[in-house]
C-alpha atoms as a PDB file:
ATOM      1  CA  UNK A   1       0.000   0.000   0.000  1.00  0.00           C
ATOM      2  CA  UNK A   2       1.343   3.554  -0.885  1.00  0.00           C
ATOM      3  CA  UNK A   3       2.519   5.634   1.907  1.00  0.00           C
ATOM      4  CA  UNK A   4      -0.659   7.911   0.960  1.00  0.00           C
ATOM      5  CA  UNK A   5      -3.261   5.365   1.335  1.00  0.00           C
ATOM      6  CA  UNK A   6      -1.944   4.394   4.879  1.00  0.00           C
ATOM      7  CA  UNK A   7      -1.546   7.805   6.054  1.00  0.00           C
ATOM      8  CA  UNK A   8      -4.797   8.628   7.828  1.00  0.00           C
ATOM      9  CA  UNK A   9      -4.026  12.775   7.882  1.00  0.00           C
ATOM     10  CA  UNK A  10      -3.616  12.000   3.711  1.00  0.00           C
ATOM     11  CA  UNK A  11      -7.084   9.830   3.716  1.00  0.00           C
ATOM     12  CA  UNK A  12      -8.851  11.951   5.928  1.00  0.00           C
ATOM     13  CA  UNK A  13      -8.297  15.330   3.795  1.00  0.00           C
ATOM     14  CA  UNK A  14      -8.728  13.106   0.701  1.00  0.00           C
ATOM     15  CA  UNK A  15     -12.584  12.164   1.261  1.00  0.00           C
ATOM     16  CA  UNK A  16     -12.996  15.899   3.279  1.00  0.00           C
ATOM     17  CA  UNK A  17     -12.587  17.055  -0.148  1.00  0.00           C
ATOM     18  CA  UNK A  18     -14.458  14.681  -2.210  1.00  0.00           C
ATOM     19  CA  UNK A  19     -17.079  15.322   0.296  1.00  0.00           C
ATOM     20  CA  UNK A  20     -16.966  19.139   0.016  1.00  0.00           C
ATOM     21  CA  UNK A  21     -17.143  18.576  -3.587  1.00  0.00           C
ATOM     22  CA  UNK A  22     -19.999  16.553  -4.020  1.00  0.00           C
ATOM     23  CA  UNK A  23     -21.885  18.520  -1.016  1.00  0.00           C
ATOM     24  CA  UNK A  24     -21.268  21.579  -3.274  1.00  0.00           C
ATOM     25  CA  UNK A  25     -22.782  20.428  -6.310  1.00  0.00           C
ATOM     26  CA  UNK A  26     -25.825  19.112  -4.355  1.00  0.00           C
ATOM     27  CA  UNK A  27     -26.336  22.716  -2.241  1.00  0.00           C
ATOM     28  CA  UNK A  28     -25.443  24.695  -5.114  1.00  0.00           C
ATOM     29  CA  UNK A  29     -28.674  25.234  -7.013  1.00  0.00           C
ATOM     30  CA  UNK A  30     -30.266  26.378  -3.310  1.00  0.00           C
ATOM     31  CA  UNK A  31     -27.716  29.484  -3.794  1.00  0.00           C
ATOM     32  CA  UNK A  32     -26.194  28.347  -0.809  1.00  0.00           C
ATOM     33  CA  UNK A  33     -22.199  27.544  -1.178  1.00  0.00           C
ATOM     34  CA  UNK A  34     -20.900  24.489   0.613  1.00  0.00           C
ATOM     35  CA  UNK A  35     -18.644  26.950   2.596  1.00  0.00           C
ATOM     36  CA  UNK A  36     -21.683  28.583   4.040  1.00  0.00           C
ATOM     37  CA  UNK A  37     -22.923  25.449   5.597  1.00  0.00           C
ATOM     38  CA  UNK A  38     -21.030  25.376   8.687  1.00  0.00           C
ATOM     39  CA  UNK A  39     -22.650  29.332   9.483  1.00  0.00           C
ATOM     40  CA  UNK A  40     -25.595  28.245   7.880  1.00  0.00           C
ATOM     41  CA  UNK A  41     -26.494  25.050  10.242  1.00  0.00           C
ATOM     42  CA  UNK A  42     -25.497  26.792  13.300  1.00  0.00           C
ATOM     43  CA  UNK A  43     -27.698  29.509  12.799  1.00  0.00           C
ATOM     44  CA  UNK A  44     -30.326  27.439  11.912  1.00  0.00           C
ATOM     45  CA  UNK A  45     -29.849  25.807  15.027  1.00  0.00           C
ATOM     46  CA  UNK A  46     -29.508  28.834  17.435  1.00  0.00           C
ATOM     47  CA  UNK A  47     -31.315  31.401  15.450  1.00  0.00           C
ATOM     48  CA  UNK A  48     -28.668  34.743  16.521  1.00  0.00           C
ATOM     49  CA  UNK A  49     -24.964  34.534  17.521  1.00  0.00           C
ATOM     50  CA  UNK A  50     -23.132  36.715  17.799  1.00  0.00           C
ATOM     51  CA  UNK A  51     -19.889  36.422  15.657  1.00  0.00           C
ATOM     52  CA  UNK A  52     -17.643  35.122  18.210  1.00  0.00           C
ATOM     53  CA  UNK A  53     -19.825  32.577  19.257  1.00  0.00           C
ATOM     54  CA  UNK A  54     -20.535  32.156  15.549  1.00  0.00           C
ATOM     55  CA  UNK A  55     -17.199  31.368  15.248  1.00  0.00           C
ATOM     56  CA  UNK A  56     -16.709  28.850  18.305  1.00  0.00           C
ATOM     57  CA  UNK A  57     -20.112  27.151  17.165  1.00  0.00           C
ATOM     58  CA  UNK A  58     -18.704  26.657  13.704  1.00  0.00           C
ATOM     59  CA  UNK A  59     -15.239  26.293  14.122  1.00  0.00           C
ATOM     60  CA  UNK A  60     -14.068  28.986  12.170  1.00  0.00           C
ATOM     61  CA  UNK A  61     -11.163  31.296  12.427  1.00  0.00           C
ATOM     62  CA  UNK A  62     -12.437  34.575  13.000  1.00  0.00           C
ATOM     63  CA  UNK A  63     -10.877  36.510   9.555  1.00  0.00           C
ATOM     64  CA  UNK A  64     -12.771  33.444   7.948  1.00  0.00           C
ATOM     65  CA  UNK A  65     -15.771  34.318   9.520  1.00  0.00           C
ATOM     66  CA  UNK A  66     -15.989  38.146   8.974  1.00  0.00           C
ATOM     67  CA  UNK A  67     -15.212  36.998   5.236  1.00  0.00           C
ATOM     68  CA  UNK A  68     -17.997  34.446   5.030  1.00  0.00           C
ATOM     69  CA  UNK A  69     -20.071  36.617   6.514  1.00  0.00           C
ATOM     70  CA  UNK A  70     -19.596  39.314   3.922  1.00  0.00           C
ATOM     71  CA  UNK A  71     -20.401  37.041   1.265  1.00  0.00           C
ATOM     72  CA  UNK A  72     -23.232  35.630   2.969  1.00  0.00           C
ATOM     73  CA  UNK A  73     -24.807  38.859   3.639  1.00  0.00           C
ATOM     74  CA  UNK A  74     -24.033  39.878  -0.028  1.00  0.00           C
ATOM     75  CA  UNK A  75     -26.023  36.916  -0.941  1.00  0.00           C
ATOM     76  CA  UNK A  76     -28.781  37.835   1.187  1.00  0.00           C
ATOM     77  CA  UNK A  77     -28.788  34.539   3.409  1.00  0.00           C
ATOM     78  CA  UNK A  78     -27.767  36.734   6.773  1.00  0.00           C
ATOM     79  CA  UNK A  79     -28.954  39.808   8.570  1.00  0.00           C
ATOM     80  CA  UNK A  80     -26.812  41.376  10.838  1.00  0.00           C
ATOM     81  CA  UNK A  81     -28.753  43.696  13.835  1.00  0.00           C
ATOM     82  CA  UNK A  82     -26.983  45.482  16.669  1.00  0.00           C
ATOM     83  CA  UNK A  83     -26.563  43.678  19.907  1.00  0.00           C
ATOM     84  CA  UNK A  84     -28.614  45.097  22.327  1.00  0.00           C
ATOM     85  CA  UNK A  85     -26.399  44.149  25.387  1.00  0.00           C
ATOM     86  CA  UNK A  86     -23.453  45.287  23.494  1.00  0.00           C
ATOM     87  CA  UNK A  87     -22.765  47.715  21.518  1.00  0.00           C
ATOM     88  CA  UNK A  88     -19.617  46.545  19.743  1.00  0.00           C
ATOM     89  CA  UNK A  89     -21.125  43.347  18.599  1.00  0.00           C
ATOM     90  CA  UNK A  90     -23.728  42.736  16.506  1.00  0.00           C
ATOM     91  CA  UNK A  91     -26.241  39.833  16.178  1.00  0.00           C
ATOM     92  CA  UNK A  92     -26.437  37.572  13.307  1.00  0.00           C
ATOM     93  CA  UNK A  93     -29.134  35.512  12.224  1.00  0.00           C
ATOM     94  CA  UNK A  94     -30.370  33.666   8.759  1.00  0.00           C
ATOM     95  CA  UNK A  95     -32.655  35.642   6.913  1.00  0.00           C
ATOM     96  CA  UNK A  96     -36.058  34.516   6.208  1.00  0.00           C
ATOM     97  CA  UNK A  97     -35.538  33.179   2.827  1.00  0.00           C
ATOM     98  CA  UNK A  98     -32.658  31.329   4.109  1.00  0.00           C
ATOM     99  CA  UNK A  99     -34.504  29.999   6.800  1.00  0.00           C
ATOM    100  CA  UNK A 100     -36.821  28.856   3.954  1.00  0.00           C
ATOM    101  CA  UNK A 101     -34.139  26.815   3.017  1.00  0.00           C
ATOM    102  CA  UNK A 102     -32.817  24.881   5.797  1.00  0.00           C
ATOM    103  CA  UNK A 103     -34.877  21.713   5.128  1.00  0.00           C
ATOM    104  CA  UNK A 104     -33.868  21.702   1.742  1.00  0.00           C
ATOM    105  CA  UNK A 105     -30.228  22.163   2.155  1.00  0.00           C
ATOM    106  CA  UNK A 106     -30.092  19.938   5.507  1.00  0.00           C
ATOM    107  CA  UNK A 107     -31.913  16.972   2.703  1.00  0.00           C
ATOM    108  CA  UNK A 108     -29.166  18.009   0.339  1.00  0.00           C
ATOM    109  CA  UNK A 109     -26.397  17.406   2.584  1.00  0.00           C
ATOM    110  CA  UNK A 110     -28.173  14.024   4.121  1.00  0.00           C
ATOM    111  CA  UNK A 111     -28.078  12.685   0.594  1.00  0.00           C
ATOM    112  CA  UNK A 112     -24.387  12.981   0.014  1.00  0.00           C
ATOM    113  CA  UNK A 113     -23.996  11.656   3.530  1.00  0.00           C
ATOM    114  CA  UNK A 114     -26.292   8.552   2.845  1.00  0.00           C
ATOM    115  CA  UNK A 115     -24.570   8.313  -0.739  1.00  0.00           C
ATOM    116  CA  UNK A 116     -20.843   8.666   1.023  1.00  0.00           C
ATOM    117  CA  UNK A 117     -21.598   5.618   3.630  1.00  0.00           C
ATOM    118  CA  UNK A 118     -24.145   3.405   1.642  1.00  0.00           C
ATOM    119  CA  UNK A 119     -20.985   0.970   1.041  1.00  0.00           C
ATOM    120  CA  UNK A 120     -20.815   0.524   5.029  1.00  0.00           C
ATOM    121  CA  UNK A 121     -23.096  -1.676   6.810  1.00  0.00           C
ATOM    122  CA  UNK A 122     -24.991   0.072  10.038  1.00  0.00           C
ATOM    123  CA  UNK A 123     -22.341  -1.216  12.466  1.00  0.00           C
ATOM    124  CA  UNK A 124     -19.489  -0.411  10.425  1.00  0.00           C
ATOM    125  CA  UNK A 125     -21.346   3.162  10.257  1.00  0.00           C
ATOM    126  CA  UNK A 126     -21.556   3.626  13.999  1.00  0.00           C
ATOM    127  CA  UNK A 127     -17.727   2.170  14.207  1.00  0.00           C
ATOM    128  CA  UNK A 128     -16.570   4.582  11.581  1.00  0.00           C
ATOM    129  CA  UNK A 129     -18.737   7.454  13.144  1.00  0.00           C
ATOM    130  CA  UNK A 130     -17.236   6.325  16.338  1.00  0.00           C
ATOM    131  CA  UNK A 131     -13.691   7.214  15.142  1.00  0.00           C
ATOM    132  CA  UNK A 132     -14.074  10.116  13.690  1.00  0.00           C
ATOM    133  CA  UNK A 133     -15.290  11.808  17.018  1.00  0.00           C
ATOM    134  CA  UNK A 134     -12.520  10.343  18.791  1.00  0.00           C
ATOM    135  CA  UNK A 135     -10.015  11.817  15.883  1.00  0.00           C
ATOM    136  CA  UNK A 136     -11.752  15.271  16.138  1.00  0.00           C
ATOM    137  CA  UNK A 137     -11.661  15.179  20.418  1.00  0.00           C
ATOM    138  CA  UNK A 138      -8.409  14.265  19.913  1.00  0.00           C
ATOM    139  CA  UNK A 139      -7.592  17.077  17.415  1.00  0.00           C
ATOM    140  CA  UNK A 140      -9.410  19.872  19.381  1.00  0.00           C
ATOM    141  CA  UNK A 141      -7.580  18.620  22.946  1.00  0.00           C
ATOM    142  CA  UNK A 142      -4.384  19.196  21.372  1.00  0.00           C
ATOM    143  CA  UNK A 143      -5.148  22.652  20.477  1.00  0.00           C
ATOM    144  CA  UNK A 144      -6.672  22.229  16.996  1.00  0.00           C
END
């Protein structure tokens, strides 16, 4: 086996970007980019964040997140609104046709997901699932 296929850093950012790819081309025609969906989904899920918690929730860097941001606002799938209990920050929440949206892009997503694993049987789905949490706790304990 090449070094490549054994390396699991090599594998994992291998199917991250098939996955990204294929997730794009699903989304795309719901003029919501693949890169939006980690904003997207947590602000479906917690309506307003600010964008530092925006940016925990998601896991984004915060020049990353003022960027997406931007574009997402451009696109008209965010609305930003002062923050009441502070007046440096502002709130930021989906807008309503984005929120029109969500079911459509979280069945888009589920798709390539259920596409992506259909090869695995249920408990080699849980197993694999399994792993990959343990990879990211491990990840995010060392600093990442």
């Amino acid at each position: 086996m090449a070094f490549r296929e054994s390396s699991a850093g090599y594998m994992i950012n291998l199917a991250a970007r098939l996955f990204a790819r294929a997730v794009h081309q699903n989304v795309r025609g719901l003029g919501v980019s693949a890169g939006y969906l980690p904003v997207f989904f947590a602000l479906a899920a917690d309506k307003e964040l600010t964008q530092t918690a925006l940016a925990r929730v998601a896991a984004i860097e915060q020049p990353t997140m003022a960027a997406t941001l931007t574009r997402m606002e451009r696109d008209g799938l965010v609305l930003r609104r002062p923050d009441p209990l502070d007046g440096r920050s502002s709130l930021i929440s989906l807008t309503p046709s984005a929120m029109k949206k969500v079911k459509a892009v979280e069945a888009a997503v589920n798709e390539i997901n259920d596409r992506t694993l259909t090869s695995l049987s249920e408990k080699e789905r849980a197993a694999f699932m399994t792993a990959l949490q343990a990879i990211v706790r491990a990840l995010q304990a060392d600093g990442g």
